[in-house]
C-alpha atoms as a PDB file:
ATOM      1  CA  UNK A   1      18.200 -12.817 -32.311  1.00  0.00           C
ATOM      2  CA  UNK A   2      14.504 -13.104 -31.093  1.00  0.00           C
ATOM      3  CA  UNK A   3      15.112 -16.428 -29.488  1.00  0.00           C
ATOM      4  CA  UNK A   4      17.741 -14.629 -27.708  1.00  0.00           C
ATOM      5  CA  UNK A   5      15.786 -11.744 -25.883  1.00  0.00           C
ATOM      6  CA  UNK A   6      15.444 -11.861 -22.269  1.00  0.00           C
ATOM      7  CA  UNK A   7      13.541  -9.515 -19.837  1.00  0.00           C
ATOM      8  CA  UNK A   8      16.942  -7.706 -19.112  1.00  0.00           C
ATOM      9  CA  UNK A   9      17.269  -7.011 -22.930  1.00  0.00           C
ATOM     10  CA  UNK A  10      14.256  -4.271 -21.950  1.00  0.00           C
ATOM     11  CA  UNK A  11      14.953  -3.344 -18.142  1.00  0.00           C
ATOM     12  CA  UNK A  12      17.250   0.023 -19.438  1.00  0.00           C
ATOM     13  CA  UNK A  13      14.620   0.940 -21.432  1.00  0.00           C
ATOM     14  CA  UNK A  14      11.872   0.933 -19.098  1.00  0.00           C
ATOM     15  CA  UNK A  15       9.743   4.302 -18.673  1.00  0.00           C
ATOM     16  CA  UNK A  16      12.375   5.566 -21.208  1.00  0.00           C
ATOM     17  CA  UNK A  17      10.871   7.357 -24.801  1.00  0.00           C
ATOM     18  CA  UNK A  18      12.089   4.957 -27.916  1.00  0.00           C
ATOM     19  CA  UNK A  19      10.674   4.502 -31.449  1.00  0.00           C
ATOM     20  CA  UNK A  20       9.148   1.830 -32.991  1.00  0.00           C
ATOM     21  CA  UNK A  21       9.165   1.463 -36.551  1.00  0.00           C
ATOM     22  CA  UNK A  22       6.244   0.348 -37.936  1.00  0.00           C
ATOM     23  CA  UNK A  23       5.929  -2.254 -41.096  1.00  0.00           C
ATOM     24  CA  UNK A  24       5.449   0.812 -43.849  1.00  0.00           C
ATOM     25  CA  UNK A  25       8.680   2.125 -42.223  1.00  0.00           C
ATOM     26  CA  UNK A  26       7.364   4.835 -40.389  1.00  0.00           C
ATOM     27  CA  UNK A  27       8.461   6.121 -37.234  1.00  0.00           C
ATOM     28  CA  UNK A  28       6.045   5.511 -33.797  1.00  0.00           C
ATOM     29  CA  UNK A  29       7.256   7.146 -30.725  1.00  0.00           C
ATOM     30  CA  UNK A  30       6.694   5.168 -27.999  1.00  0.00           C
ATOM     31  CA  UNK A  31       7.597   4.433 -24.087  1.00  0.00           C
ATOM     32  CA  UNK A  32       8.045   1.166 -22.620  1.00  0.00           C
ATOM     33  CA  UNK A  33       5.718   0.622 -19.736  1.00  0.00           C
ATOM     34  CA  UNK A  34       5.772  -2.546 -18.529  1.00  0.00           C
ATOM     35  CA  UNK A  35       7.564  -6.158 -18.532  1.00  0.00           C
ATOM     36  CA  UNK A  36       6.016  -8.874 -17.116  1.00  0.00           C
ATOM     37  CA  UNK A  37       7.436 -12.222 -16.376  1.00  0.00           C
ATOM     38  CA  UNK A  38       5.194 -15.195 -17.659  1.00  0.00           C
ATOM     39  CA  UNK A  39       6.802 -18.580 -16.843  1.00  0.00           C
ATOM     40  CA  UNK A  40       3.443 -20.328 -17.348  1.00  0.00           C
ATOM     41  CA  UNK A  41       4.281 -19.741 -20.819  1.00  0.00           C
ATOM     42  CA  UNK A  42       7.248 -20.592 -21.021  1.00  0.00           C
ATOM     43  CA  UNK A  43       7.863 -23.429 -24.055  1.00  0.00           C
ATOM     44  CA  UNK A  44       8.642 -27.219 -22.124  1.00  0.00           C
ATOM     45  CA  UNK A  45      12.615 -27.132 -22.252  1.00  0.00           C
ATOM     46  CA  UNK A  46      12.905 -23.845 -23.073  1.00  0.00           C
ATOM     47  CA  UNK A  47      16.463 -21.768 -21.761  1.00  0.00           C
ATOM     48  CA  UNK A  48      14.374 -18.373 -21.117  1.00  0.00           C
ATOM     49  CA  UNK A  49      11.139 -17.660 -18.680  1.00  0.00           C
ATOM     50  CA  UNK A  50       8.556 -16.460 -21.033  1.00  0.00           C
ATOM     51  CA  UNK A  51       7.877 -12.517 -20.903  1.00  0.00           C
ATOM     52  CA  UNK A  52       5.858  -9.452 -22.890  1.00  0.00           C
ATOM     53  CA  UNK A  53       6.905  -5.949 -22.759  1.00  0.00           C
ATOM     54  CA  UNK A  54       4.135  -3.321 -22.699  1.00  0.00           C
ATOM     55  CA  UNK A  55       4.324  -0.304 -25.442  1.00  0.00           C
ATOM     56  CA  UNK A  56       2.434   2.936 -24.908  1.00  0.00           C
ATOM     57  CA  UNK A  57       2.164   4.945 -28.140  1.00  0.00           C
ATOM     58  CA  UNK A  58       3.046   8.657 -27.315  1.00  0.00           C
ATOM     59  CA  UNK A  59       0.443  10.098 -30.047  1.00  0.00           C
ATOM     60  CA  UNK A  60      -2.468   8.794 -32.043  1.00  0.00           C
ATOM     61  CA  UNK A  61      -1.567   5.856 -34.431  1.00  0.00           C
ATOM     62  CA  UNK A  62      -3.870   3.581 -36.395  1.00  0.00           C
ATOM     63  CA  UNK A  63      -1.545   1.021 -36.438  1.00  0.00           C
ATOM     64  CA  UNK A  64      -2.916  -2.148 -35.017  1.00  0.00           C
ATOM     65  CA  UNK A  65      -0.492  -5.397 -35.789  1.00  0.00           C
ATOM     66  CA  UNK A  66       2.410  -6.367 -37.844  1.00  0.00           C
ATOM     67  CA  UNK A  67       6.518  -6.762 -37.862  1.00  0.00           C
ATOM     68  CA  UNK A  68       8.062  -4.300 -36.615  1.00  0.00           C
ATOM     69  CA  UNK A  69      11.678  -3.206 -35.690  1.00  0.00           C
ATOM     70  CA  UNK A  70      12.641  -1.970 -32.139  1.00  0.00           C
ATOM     71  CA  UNK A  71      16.146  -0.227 -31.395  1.00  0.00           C
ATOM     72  CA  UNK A  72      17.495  -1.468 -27.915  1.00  0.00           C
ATOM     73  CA  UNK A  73      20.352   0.241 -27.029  1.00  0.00           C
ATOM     74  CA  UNK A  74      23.227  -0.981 -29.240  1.00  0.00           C
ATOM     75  CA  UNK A  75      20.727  -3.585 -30.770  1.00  0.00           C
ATOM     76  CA  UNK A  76      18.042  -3.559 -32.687  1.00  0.00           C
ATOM     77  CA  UNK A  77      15.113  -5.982 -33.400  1.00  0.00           C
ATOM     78  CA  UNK A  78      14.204  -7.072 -36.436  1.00  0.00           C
ATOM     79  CA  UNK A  79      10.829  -8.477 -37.366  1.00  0.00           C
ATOM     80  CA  UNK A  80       9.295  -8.762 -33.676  1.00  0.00           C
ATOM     81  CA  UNK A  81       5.563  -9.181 -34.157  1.00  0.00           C
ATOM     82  CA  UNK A  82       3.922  -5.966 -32.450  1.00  0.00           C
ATOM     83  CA  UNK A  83       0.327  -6.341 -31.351  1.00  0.00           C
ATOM     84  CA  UNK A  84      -2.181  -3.659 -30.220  1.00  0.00           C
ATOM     85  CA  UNK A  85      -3.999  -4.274 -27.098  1.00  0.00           C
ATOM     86  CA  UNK A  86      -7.693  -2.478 -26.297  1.00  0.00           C
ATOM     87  CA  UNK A  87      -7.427   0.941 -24.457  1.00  0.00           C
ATOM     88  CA  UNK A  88      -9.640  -0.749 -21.911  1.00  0.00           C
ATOM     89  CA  UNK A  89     -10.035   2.633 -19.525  1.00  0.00           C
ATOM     90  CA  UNK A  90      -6.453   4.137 -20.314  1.00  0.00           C
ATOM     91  CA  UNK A  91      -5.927   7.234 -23.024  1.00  0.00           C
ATOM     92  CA  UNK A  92      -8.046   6.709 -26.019  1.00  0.00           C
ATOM     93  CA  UNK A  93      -5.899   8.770 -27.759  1.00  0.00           C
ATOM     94  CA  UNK A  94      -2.804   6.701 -27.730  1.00  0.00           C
ATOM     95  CA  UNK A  95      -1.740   3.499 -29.124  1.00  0.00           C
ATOM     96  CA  UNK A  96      -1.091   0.600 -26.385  1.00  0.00           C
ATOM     97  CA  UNK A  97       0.828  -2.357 -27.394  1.00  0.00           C
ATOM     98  CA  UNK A  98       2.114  -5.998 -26.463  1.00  0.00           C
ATOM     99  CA  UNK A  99       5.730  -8.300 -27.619  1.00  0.00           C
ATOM    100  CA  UNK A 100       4.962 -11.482 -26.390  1.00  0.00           C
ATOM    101  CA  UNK A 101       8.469 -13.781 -25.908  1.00  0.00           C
ATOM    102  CA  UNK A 102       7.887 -17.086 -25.183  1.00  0.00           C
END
């Protein structure tokens, strides 16, 4: 299903509170807050521009990288690799993090 996901997959769920469930099965609320298109990374031949969505943790979380499922709508990912970017200026006290589809 992965190799399936498009930007539009996301665009209902932007600025909209979700959960992402974290490798030990817990539950992280989060809020997507951006996609951004990326067709410089886009794989040669490839059916779908590349893209990342951007995931703001809505409390504190140690979590840092790992598989991770994502409900979307009447979908749900399974096993999208979830990794944490630097708060670089933003919150400290929230989680931000990046799903890279290329």
């Amino acid at each position: 299903m992965l190799n399936l996901m498009t930007l539009n997959h996301f665009q209902p769920l932007l600025n909209q509170t979700s959960v992402l469930y974290l490798p030990d099965g817990s539950a992280l609320p989060i809020q997507i807050q951006r996609l951004t298109h990326a067709p410089k990374a886009s794989l040669p031949g490839g059916s779908r521009t590349a893209f990342s969505v951007l995931l703001e943790s809505l409390v504190p979380t140690d979590f840092v990288d790992g598989l991770c499922r994502l409900p979307l709508g009447d979908s749900c990912l399974e096993n999208v690799f979830v990794s944490r970017e630097p708060a670089m200026g933003r919150d400290t006290q929230r989680g931000y993090f990046c799903i890279v589809f290329n």
